[in-house]
N, C-alpha and C. Protein backbone atom coordinates (compact mmCIF):
# COMPACT_ATOMS: atom_id res chain seq x y z
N UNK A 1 15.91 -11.35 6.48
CA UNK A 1 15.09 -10.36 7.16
C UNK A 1 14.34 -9.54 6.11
N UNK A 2 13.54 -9.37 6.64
CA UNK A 2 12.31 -8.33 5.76
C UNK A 2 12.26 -6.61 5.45
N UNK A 3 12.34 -6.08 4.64
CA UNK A 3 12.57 -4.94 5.09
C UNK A 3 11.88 -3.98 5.32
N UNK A 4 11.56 -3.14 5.92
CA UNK A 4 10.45 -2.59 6.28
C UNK A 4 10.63 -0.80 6.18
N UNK A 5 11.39 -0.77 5.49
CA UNK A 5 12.16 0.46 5.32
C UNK A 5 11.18 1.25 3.93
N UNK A 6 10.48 1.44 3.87
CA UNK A 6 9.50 1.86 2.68
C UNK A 6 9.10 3.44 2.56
N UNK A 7 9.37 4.33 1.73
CA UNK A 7 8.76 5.53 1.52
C UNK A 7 7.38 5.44 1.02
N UNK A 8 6.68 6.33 1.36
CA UNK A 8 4.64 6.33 0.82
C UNK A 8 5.34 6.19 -0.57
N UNK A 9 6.04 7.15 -1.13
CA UNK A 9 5.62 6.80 -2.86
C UNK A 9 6.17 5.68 -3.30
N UNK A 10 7.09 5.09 -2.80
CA UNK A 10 7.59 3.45 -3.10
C UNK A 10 6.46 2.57 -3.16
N UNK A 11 5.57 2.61 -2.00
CA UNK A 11 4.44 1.70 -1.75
C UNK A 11 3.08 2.28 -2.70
N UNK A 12 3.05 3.47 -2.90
CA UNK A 12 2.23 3.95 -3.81
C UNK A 12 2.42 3.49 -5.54
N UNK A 13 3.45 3.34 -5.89
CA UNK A 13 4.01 3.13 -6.87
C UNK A 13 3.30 1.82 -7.31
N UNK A 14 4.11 0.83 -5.88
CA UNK A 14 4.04 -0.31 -6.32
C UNK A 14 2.57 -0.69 -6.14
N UNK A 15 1.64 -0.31 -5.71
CA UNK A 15 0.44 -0.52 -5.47
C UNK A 15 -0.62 -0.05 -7.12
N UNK A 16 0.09 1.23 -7.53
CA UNK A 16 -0.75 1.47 -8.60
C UNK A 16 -0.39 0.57 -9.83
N UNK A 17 0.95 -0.34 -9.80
CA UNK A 17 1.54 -1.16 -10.63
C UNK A 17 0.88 -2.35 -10.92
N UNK A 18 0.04 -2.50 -9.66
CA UNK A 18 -1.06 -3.70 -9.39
C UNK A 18 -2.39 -3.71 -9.64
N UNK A 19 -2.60 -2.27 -10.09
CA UNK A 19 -4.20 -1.75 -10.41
C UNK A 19 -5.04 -1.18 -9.07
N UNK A 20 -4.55 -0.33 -8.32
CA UNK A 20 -4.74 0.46 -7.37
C UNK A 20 -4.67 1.43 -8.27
N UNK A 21 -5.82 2.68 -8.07
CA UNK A 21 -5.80 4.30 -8.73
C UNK A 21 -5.88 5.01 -7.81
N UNK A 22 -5.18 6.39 -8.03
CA UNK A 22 -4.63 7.37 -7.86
C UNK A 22 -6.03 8.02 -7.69
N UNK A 23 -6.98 8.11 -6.02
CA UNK A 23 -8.31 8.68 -6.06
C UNK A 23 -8.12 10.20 -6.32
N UNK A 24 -6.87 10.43 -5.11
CA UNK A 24 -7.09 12.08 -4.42
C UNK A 24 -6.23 12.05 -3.67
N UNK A 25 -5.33 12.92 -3.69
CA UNK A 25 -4.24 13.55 -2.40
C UNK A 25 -5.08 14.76 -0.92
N UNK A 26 -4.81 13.78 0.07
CA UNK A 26 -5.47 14.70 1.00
C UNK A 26 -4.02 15.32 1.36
N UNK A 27 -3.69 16.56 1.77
CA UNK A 27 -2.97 16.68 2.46
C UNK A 27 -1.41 16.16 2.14
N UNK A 28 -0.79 15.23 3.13
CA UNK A 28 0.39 14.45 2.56
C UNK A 28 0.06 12.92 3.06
N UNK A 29 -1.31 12.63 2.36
CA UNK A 29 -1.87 11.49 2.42
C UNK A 29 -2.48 11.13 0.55
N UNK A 30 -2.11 9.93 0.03
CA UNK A 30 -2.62 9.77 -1.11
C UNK A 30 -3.49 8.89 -1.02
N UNK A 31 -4.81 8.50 -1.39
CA UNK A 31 -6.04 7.77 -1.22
C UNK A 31 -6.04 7.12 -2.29
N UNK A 32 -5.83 5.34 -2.76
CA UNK A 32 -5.63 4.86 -3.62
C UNK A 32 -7.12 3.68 -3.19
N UNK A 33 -7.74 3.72 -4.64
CA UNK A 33 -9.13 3.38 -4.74
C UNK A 33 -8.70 1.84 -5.52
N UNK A 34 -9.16 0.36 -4.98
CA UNK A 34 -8.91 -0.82 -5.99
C UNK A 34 -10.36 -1.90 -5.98
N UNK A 35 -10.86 -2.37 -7.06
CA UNK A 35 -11.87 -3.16 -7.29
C UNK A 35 -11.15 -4.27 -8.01
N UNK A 36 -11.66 -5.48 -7.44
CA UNK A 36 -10.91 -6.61 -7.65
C UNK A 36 -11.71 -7.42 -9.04
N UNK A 37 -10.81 -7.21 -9.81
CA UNK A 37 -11.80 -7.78 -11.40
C UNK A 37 -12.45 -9.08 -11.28
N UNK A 38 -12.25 -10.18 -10.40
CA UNK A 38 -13.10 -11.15 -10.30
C UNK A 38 -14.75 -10.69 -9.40
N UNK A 39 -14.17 -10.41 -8.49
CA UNK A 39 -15.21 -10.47 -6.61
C UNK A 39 -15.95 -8.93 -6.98
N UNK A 40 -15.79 -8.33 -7.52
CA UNK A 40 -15.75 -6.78 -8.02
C UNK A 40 -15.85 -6.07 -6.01
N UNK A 41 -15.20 -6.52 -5.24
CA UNK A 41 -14.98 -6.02 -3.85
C UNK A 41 -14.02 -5.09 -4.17
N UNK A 42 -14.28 -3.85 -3.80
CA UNK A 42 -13.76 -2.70 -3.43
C UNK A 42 -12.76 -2.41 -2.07
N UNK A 43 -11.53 -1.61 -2.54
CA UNK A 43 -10.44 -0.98 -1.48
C UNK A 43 -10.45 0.33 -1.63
N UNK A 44 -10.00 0.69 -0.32
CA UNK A 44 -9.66 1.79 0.18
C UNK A 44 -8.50 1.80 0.53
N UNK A 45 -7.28 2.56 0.34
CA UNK A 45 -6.10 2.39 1.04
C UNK A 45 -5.46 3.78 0.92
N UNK A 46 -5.11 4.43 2.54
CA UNK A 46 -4.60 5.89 2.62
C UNK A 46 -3.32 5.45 2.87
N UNK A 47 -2.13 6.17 2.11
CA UNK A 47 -0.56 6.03 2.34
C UNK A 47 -0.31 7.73 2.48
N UNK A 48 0.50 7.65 3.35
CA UNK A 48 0.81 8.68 3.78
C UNK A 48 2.23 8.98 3.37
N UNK A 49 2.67 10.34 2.34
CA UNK A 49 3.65 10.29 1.45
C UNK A 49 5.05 10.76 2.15
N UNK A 50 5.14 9.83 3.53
CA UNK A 50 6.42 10.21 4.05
C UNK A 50 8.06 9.31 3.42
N UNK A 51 8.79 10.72 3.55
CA UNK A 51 10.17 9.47 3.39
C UNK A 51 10.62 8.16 4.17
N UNK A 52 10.00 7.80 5.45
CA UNK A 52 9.67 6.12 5.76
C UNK A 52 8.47 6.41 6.18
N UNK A 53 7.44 5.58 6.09
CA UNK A 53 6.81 4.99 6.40
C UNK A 53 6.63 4.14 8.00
N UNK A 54 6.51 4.35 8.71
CA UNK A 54 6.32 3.38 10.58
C UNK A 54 6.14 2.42 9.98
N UNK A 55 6.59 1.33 11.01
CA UNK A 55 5.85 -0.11 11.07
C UNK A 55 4.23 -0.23 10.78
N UNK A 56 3.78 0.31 12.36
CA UNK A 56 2.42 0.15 12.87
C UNK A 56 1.54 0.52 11.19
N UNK A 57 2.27 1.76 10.87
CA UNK A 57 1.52 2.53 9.36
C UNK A 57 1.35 1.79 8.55
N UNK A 58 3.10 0.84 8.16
CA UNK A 58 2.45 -0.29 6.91
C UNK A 58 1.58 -1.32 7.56
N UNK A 59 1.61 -1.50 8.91
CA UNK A 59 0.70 -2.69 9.37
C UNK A 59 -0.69 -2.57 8.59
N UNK A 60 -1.00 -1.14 8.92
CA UNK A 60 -2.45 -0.65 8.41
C UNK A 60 -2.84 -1.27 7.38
N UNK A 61 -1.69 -0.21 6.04
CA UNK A 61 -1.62 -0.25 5.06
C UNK A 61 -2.27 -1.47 4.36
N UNK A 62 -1.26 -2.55 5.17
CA UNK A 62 -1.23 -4.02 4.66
C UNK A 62 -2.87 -4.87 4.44
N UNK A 63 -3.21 -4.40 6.19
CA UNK A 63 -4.52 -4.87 6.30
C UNK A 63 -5.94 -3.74 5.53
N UNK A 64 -5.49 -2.79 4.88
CA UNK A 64 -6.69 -2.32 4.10
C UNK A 64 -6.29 -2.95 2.86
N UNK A 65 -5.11 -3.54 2.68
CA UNK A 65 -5.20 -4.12 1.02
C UNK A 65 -5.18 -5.17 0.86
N UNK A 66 -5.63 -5.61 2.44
CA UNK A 66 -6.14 -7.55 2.51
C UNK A 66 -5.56 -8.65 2.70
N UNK A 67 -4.27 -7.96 3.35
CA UNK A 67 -2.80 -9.43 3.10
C UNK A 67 -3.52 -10.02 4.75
N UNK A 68 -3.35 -11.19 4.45
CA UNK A 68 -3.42 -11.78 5.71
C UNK A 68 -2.53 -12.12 6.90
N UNK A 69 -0.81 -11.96 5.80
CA UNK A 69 0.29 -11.66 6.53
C UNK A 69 0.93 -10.61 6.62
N UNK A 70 1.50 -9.88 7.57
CA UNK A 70 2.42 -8.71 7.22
C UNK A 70 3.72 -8.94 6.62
N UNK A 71 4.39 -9.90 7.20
CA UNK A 71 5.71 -10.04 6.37
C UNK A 71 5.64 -10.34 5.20
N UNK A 72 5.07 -11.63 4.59
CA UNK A 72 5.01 -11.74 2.81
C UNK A 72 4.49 -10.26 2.56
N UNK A 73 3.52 -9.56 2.85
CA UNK A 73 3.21 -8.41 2.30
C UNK A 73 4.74 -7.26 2.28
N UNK A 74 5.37 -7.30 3.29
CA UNK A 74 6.82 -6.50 3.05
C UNK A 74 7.25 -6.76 1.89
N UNK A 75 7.34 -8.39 2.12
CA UNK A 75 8.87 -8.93 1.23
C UNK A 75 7.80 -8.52 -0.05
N UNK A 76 6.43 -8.57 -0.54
CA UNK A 76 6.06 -8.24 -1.74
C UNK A 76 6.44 -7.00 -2.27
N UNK A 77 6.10 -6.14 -1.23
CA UNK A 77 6.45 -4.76 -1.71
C UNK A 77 8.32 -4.15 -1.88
N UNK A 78 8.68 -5.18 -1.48
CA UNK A 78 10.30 -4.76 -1.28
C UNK A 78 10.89 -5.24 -3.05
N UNK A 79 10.01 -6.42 -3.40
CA UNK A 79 10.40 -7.24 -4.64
C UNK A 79 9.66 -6.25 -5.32
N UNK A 80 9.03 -5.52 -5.42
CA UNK A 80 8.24 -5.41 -6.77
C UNK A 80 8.57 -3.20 -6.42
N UNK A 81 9.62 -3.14 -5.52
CA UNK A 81 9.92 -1.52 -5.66
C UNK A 81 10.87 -0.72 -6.62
């Protein structure tokens, strides 16, 4: 089973580990800015710095940072926290 149990700064972490930057904290939302060194295509991705994280929230998450699956995208972020 997958775990889906994730705090914002766990997923923040592991996201800036990957070359996601640290734009701007709105609020208790962190706005992480990524340009892909081949495609030079640009992300947007708002995580919201709660101690879990919702489902539906990482669903978001997942699909502003382009996974085409949600579960490999868990199990990525669970391996690399």
């Amino acid at each position: 089973m997958v775990s889906r149990d994730f705090s914002g700064e766990e997923i923040v972490k592991v996201l800036q580990n990957f070359g996601y930057r640290r734009a701007r904290t709105r609020g208790d939302h962190v706005i992480l800015k990524y340009t892909h060194p081949d495609t030079e295509e640009k992300r947007t991705v708002t995580v919201p710095l709660h101690d879990r994280v919702r489902t539906g929230t990482l669903q978001n998450i997942a699909e502003q940072c382009g996974a085409n699956d949600f579960h490999p995208w868990c199990r990525w972020i669970d391996e690399h926290r």
